[in-house]
PDB file of N, CA and C in Angstrom:
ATOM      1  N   UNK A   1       0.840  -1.170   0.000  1.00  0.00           N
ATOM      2  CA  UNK A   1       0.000   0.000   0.000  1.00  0.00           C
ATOM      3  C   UNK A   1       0.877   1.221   0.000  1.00  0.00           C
ATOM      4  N   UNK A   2       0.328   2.267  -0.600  1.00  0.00           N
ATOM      5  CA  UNK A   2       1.240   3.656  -1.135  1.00  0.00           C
ATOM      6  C   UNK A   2       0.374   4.664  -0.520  1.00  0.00           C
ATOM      7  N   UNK A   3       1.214   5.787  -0.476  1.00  0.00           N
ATOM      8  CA  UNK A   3       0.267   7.082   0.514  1.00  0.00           C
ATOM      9  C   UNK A   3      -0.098   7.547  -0.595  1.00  0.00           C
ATOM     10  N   UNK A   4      -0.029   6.694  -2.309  1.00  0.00           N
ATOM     11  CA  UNK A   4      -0.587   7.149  -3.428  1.00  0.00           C
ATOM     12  C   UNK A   4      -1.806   7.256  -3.874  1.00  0.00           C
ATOM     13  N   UNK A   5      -2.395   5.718  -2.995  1.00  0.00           N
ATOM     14  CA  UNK A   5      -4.340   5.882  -2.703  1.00  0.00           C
ATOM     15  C   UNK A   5      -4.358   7.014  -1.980  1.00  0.00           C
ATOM     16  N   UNK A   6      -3.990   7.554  -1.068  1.00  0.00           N
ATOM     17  CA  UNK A   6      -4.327   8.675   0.118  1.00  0.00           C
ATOM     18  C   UNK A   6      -4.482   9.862  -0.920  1.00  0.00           C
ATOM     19  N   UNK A   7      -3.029  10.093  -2.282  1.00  0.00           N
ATOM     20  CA  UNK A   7      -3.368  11.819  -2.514  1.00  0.00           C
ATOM     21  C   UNK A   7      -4.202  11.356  -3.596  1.00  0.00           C
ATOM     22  N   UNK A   8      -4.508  10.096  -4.639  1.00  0.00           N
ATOM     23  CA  UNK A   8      -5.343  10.374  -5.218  1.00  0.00           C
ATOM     24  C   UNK A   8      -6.774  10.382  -4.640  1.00  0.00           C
ATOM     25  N   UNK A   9      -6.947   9.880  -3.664  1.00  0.00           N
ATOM     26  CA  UNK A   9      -8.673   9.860  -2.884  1.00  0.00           C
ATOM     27  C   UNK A   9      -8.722  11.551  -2.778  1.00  0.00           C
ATOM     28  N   UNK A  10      -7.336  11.897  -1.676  1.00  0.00           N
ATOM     29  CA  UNK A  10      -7.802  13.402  -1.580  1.00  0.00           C
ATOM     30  C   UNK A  10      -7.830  14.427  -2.700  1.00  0.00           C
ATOM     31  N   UNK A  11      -7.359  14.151  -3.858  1.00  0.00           N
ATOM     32  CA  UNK A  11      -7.308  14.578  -4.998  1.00  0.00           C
ATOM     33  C   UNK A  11      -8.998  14.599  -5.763  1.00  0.00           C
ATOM     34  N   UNK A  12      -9.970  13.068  -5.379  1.00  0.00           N
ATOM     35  CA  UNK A  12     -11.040  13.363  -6.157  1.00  0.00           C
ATOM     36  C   UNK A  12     -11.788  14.275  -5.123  1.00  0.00           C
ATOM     37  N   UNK A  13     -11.414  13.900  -3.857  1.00  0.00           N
ATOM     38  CA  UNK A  13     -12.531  15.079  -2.499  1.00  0.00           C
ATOM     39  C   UNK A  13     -12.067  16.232  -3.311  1.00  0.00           C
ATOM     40  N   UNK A  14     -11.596  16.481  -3.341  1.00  0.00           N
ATOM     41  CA  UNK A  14     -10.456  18.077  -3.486  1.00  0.00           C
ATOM     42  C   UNK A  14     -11.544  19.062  -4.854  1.00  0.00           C
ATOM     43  N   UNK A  15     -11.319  18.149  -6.014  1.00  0.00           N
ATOM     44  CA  UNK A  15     -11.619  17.981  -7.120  1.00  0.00           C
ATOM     45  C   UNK A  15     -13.627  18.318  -7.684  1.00  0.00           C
ATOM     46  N   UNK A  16     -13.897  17.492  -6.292  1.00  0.00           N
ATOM     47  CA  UNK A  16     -15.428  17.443  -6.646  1.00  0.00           C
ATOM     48  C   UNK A  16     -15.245  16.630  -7.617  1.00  0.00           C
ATOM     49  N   UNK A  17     -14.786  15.435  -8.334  1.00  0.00           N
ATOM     50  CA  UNK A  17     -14.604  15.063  -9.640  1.00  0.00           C
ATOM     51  C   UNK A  17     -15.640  13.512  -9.460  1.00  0.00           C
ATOM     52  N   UNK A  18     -16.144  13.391 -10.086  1.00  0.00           N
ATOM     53  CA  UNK A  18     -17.147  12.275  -9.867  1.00  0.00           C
ATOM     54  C   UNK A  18     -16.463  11.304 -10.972  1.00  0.00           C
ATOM     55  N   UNK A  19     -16.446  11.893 -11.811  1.00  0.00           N
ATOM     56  CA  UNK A  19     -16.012  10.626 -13.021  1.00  0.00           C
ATOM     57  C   UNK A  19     -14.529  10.149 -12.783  1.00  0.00           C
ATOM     58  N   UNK A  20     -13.680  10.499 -11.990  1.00  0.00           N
ATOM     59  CA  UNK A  20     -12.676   9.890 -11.050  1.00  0.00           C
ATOM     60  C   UNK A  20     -13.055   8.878  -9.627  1.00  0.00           C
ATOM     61  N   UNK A  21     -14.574   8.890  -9.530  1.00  0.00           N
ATOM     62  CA  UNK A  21     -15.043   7.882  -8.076  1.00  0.00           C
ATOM     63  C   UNK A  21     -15.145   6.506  -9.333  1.00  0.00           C
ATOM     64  N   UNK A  22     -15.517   6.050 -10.169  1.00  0.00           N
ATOM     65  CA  UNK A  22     -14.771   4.452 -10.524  1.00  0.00           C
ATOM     66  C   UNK A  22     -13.184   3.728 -10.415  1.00  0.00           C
ATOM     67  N   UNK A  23     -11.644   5.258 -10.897  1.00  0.00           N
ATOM     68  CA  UNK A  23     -10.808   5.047 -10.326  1.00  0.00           C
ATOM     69  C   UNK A  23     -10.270   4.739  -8.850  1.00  0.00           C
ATOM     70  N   UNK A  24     -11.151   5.312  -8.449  1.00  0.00           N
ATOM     71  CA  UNK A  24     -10.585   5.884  -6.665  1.00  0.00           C
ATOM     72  C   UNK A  24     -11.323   4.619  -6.114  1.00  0.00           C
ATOM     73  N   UNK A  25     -12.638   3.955  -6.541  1.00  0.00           N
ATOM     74  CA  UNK A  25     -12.925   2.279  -6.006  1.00  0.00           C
ATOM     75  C   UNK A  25     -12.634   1.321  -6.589  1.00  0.00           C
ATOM     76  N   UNK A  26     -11.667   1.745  -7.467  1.00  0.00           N
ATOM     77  CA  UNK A  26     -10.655   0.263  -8.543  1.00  0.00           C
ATOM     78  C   UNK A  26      -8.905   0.286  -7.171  1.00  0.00           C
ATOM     79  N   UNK A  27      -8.456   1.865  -6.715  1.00  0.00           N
ATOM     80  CA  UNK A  27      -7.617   2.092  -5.889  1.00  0.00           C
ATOM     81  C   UNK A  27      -7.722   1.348  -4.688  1.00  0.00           C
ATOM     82  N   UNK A  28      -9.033   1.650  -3.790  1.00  0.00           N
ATOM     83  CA  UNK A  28      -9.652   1.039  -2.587  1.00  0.00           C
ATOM     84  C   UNK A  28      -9.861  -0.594  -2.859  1.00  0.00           C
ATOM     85  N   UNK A  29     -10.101  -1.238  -4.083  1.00  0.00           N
ATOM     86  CA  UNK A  29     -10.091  -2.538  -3.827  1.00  0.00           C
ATOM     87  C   UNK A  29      -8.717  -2.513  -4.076  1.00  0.00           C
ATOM     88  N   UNK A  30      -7.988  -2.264  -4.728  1.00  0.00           N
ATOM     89  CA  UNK A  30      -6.716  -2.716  -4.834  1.00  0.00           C
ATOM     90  C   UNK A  30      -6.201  -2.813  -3.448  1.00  0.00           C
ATOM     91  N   UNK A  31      -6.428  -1.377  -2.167  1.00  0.00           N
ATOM     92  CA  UNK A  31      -5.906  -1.687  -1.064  1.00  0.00           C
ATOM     93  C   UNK A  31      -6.301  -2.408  -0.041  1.00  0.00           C
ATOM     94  N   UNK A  32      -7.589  -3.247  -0.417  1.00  0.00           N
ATOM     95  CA  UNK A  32      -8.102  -3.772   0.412  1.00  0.00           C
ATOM     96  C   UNK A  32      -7.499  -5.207   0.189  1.00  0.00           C
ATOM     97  N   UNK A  33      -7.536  -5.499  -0.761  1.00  0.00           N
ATOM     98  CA  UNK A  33      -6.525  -6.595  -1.997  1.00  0.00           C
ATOM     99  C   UNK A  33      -5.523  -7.053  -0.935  1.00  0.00           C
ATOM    100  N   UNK A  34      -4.513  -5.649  -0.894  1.00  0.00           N
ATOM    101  CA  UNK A  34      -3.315  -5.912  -0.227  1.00  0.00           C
ATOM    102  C   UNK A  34      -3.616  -6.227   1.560  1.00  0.00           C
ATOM    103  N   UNK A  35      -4.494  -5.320   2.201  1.00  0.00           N
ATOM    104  CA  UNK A  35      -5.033  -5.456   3.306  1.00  0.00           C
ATOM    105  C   UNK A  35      -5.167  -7.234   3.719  1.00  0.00           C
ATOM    106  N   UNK A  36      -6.035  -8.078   2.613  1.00  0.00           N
ATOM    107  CA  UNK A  36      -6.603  -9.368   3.020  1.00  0.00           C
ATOM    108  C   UNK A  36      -5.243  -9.728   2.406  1.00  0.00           C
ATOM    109  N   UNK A  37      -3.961  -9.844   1.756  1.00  0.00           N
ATOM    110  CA  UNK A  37      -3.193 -10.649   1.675  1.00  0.00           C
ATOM    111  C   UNK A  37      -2.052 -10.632   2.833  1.00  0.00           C
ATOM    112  N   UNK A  38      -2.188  -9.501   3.184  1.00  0.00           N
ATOM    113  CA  UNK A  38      -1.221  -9.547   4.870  1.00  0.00           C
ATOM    114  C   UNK A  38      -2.436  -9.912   6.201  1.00  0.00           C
ATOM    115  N   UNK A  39      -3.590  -9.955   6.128  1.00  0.00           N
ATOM    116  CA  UNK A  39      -4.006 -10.592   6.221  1.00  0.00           C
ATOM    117  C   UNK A  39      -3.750 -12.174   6.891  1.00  0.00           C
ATOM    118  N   UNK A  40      -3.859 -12.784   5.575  1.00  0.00           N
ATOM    119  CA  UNK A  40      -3.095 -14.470   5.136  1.00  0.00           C
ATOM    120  C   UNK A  40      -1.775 -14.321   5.873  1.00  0.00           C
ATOM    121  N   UNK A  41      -1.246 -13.155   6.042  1.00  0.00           N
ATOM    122  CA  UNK A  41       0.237 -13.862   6.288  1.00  0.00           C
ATOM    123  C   UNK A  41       0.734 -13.876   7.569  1.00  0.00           C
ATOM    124  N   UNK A  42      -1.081 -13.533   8.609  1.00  0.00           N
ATOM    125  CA  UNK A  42      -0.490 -13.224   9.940  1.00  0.00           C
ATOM    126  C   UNK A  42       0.004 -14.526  10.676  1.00  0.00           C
ATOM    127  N   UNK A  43      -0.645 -15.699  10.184  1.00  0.00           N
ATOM    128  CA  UNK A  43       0.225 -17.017  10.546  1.00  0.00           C
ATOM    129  C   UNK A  43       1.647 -17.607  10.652  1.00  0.00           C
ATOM    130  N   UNK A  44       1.506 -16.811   9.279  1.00  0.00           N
ATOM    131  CA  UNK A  44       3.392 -16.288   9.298  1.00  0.00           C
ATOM    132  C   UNK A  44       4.092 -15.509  10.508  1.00  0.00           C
ATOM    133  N   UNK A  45       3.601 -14.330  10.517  1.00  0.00           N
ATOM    134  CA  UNK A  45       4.353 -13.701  11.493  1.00  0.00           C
ATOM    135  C   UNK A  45       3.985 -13.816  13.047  1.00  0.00           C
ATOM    136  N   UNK A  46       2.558 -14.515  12.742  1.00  0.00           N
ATOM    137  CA  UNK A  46       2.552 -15.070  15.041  1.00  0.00           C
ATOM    138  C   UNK A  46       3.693 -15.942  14.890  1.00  0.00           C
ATOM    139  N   UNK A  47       4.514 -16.644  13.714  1.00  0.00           N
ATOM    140  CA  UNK A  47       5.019 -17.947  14.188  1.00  0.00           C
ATOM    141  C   UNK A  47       6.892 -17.223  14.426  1.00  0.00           C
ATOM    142  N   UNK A  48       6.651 -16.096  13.782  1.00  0.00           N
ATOM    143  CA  UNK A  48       7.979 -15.399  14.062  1.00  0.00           C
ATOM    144  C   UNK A  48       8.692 -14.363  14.812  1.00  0.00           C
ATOM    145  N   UNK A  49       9.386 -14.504  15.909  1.00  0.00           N
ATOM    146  CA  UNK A  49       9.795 -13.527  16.841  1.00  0.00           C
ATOM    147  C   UNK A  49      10.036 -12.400  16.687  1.00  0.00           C
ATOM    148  N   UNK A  50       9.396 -10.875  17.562  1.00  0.00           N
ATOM    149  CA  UNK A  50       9.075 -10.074  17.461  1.00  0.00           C
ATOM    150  C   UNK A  50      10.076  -9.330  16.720  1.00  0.00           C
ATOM    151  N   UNK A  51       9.997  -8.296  16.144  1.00  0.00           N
ATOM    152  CA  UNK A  51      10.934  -7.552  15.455  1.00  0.00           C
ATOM    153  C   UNK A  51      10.956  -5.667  15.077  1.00  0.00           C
ATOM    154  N   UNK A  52      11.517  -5.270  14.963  1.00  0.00           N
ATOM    155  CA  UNK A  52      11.062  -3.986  14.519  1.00  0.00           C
ATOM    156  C   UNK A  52      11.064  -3.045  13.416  1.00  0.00           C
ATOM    157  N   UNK A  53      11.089  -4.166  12.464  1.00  0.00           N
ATOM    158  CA  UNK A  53      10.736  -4.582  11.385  1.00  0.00           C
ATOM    159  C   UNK A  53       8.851  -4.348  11.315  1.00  0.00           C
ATOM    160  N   UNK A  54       8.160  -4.615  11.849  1.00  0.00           N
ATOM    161  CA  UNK A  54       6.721  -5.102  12.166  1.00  0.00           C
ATOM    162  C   UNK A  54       6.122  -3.626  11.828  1.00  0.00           C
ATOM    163  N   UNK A  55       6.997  -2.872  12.352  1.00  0.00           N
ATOM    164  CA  UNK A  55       6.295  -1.229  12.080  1.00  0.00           C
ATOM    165  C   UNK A  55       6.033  -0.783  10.470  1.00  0.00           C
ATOM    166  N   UNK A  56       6.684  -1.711   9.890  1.00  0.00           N
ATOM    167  CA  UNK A  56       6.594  -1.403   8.460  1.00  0.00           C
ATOM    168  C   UNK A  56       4.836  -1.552   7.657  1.00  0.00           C
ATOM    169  N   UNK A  57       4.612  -2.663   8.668  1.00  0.00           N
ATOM    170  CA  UNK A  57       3.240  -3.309   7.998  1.00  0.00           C
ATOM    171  C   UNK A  57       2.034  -1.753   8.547  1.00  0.00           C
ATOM    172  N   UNK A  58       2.505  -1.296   9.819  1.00  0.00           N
ATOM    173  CA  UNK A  58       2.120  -0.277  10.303  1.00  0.00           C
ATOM    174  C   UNK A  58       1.286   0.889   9.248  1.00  0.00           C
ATOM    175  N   UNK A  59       2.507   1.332   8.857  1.00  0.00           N
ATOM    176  CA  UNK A  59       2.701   2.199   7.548  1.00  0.00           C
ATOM    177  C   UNK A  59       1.453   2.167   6.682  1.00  0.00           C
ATOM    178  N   UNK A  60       1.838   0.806   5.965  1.00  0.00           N
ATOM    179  CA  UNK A  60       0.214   1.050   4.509  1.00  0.00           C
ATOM    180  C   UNK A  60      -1.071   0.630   5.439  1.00  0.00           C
ATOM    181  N   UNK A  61      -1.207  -0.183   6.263  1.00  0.00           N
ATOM    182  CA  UNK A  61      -2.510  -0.028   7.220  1.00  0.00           C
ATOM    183  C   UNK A  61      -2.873   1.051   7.649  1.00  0.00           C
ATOM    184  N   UNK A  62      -2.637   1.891   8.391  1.00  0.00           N
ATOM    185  CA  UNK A  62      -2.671   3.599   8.608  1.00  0.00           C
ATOM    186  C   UNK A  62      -3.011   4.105   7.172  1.00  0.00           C
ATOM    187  N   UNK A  63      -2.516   4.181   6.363  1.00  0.00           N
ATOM    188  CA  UNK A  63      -2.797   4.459   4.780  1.00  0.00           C
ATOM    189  C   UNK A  63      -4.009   3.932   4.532  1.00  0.00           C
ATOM    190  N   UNK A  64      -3.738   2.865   4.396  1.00  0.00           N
ATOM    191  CA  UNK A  64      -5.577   2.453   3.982  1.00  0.00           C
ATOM    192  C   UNK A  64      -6.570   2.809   4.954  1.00  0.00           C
ATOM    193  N   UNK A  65      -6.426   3.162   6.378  1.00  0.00           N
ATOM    194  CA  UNK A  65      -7.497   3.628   7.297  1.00  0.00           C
ATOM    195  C   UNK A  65      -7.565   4.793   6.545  1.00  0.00           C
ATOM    196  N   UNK A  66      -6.592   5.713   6.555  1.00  0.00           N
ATOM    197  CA  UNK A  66      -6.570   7.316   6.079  1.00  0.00           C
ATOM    198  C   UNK A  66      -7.715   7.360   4.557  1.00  0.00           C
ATOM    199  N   UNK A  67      -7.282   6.667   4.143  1.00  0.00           N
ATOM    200  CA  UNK A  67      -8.031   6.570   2.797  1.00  0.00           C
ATOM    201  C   UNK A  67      -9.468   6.148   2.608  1.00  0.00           C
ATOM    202  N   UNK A  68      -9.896   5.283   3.458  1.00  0.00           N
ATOM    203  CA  UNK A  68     -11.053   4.904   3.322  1.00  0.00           C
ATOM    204  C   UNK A  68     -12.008   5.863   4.028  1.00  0.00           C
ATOM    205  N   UNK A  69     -10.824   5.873   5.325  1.00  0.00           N
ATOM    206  CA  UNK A  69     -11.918   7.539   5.887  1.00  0.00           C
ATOM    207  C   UNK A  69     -12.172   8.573   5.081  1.00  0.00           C
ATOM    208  N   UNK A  70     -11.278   9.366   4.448  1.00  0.00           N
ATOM    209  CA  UNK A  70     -11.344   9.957   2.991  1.00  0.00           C
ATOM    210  C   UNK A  70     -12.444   9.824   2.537  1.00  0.00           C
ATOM    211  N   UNK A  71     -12.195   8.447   1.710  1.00  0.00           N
ATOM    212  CA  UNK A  71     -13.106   8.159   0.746  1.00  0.00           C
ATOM    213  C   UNK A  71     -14.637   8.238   1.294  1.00  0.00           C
ATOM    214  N   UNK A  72     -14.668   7.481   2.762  1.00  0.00           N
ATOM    215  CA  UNK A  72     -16.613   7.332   3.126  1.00  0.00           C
ATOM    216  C   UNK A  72     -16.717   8.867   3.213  1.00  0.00           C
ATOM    217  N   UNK A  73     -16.493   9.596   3.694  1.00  0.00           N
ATOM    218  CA  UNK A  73     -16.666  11.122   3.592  1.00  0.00           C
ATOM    219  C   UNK A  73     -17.427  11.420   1.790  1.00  0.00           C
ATOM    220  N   UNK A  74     -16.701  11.076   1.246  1.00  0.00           N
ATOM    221  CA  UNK A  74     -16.955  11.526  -0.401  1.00  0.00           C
ATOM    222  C   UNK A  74     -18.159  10.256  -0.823  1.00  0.00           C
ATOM    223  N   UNK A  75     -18.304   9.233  -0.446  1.00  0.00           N
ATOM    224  CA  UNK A  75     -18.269   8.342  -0.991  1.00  0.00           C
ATOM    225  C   UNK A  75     -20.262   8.031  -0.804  1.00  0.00           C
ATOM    226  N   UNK A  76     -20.685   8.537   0.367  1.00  0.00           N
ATOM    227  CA  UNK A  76     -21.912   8.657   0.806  1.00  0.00           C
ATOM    228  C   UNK A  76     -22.482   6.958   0.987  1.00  0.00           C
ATOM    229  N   UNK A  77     -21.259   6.108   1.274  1.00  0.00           N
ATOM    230  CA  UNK A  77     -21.857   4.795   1.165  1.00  0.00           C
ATOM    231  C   UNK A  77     -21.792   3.658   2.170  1.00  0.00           C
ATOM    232  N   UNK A  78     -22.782   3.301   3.059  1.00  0.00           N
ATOM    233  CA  UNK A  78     -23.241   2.761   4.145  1.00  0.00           C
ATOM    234  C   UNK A  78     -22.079   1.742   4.093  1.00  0.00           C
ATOM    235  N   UNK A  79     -21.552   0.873   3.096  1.00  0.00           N
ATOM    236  CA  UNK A  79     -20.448  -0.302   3.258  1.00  0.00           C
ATOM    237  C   UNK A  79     -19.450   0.412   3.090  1.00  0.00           C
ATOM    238  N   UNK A  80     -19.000   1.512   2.507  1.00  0.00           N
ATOM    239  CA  UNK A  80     -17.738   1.953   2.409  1.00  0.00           C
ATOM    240  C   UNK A  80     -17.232   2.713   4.088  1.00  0.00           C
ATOM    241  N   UNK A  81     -18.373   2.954   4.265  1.00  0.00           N
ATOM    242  CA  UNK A  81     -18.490   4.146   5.952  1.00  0.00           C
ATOM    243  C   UNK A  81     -18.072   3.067   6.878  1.00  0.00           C
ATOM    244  N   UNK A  82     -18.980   1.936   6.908  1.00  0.00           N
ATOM    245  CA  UNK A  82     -18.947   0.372   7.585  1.00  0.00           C
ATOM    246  C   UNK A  82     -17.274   0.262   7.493  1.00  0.00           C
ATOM    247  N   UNK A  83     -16.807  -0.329   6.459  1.00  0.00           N
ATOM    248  CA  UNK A  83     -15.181  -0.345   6.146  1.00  0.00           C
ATOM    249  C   UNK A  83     -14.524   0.123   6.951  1.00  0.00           C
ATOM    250  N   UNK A  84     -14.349   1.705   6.261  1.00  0.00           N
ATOM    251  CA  UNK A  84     -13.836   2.645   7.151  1.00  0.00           C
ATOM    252  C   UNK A  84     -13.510   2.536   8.875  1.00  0.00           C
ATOM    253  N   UNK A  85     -14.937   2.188   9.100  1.00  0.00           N
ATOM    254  CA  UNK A  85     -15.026   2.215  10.623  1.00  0.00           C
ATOM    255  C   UNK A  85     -14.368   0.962  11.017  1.00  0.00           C
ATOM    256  N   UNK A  86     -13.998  -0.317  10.326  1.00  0.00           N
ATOM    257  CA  UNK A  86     -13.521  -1.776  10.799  1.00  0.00           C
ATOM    258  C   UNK A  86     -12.495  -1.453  10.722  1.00  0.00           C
ATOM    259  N   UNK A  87     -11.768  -0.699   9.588  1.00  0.00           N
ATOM    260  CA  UNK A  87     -10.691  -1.007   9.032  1.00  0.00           C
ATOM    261  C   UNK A  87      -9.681   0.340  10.154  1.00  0.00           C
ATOM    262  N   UNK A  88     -10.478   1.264  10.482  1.00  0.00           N
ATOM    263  CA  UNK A  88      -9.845   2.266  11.657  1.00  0.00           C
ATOM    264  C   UNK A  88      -9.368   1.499  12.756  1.00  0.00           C
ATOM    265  N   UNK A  89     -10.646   0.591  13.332  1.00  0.00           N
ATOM    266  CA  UNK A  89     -10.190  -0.309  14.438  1.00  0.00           C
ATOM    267  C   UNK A  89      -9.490  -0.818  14.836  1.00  0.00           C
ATOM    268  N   UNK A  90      -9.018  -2.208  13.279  1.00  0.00           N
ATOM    269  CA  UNK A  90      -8.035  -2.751  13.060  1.00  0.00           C
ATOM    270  C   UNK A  90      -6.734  -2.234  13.310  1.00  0.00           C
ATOM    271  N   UNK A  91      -6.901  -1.298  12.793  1.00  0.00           N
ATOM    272  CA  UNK A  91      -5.536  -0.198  12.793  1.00  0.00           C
ATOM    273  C   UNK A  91      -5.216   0.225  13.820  1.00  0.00           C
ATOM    274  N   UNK A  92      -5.906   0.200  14.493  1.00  0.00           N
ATOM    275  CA  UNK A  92      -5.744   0.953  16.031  1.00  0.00           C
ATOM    276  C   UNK A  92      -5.345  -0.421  16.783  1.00  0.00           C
ATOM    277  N   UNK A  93      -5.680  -1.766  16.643  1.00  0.00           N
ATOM    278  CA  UNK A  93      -5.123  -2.171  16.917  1.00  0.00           C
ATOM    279  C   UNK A  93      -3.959  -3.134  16.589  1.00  0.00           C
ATOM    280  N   UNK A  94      -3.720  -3.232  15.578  1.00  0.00           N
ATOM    281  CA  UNK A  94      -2.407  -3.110  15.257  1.00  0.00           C
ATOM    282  C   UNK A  94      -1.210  -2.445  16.003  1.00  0.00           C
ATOM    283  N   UNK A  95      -1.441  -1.467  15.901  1.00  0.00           N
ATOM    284  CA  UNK A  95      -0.411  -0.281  16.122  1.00  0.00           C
ATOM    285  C   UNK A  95      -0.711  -0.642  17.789  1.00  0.00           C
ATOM    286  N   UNK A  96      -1.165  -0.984  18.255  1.00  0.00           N
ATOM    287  CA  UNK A  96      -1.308  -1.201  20.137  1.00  0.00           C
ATOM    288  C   UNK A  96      -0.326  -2.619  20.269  1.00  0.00           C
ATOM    289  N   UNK A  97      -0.655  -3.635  19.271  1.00  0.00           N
ATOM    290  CA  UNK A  97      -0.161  -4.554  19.517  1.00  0.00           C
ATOM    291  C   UNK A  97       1.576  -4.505  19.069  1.00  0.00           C
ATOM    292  N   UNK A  98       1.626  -3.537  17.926  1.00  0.00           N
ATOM    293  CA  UNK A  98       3.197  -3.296  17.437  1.00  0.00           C
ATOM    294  C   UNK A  98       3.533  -2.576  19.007  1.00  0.00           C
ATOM    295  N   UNK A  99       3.219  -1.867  19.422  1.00  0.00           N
ATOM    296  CA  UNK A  99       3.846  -0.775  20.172  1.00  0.00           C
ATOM    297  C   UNK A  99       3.817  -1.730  21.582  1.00  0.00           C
ATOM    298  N   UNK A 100       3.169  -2.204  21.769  1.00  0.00           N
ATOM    299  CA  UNK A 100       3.931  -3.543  22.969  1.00  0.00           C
ATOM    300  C   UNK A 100       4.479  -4.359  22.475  1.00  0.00           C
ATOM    301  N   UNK A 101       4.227  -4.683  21.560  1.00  0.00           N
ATOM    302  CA  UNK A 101       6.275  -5.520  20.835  1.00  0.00           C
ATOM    303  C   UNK A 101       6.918  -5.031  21.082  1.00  0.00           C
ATOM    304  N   UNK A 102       7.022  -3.813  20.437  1.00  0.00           N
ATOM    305  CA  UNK A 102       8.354  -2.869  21.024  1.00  0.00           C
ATOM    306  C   UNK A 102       9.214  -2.701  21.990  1.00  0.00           C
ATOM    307  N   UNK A 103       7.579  -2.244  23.183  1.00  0.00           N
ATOM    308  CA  UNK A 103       8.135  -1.937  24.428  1.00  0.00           C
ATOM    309  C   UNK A 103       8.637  -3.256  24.930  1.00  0.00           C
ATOM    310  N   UNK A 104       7.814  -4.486  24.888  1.00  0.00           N
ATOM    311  CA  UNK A 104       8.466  -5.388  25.310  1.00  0.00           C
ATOM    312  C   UNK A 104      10.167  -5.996  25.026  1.00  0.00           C
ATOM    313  N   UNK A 105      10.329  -5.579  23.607  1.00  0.00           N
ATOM    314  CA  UNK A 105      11.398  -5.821  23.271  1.00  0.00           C
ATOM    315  C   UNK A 105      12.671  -4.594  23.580  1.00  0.00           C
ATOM    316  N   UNK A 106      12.372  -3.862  23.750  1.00  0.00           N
ATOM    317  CA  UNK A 106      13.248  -2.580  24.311  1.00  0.00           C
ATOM    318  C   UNK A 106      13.316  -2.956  25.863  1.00  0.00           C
ATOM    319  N   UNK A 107      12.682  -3.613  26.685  1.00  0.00           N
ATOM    320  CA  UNK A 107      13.031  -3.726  27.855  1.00  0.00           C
ATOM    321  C   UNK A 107      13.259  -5.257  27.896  1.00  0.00           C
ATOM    322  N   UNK A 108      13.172  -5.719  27.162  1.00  0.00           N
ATOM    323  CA  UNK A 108      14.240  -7.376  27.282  1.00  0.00           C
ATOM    324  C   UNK A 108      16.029  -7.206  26.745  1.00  0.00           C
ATOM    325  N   UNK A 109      15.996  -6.300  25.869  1.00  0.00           N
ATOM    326  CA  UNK A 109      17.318  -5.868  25.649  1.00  0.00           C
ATOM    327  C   UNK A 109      18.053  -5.347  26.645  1.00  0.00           C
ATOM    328  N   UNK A 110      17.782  -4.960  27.886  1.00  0.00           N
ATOM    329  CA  UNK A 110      18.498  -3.757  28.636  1.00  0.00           C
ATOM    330  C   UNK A 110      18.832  -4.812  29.769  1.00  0.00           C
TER     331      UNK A 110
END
């Protein structure tokens, strides 16, 4: 995921451009695409010791929250708003669960 969904979403808000909302939900599945394939790979990484590395996945999740919030704003649409609101959550916890990796791992080092 790229902060490239983020300026083109804010690009069609920006825009008022309607005949750019089929691009901007070809963008959003694409990041949702990527969303459900890391997803799949969390089996992978429960099975692998913590790292800080992990913040990376951080990154385009935050992106795709940013974006979809964006987008339900513009988007006027009960499943896209729905999204939005799961996909914020997620994110929030993510980033709770990275950030006690961390801490945990910053105080096993010392």
């Amino acid at each position: 995921m790229s902060s490239a969904l983020v300026v083109e979403i804010f690009d069609v808000i920006n825009a008022d451009a309607t005949a750019s909302m089929p691009f901007t939900y070809a963008l959003m599945g694409y990041a949702l695409f990527i969303f459900v394939s890391i997803t799949f790979a969390l089996k992978w990484l429960k099975e692998q010791s913590f790292a800080p590395g992990y913040w990376a996945y951080t990154f385009g999740i935050a992106t795709l929250s940013q974006g979809l919030s964006l987008f339900a704003l513009k988007a006027n649409d009960s499943v896209v708003t729905g999204l939005a609101l799961l996909i914020f959550c997620l994110t929030n916890i993510l980033i709770v669960i990275v950030t006690i990796g961390s801490v945990k791992l910053a105080l096993k080092s010392k």
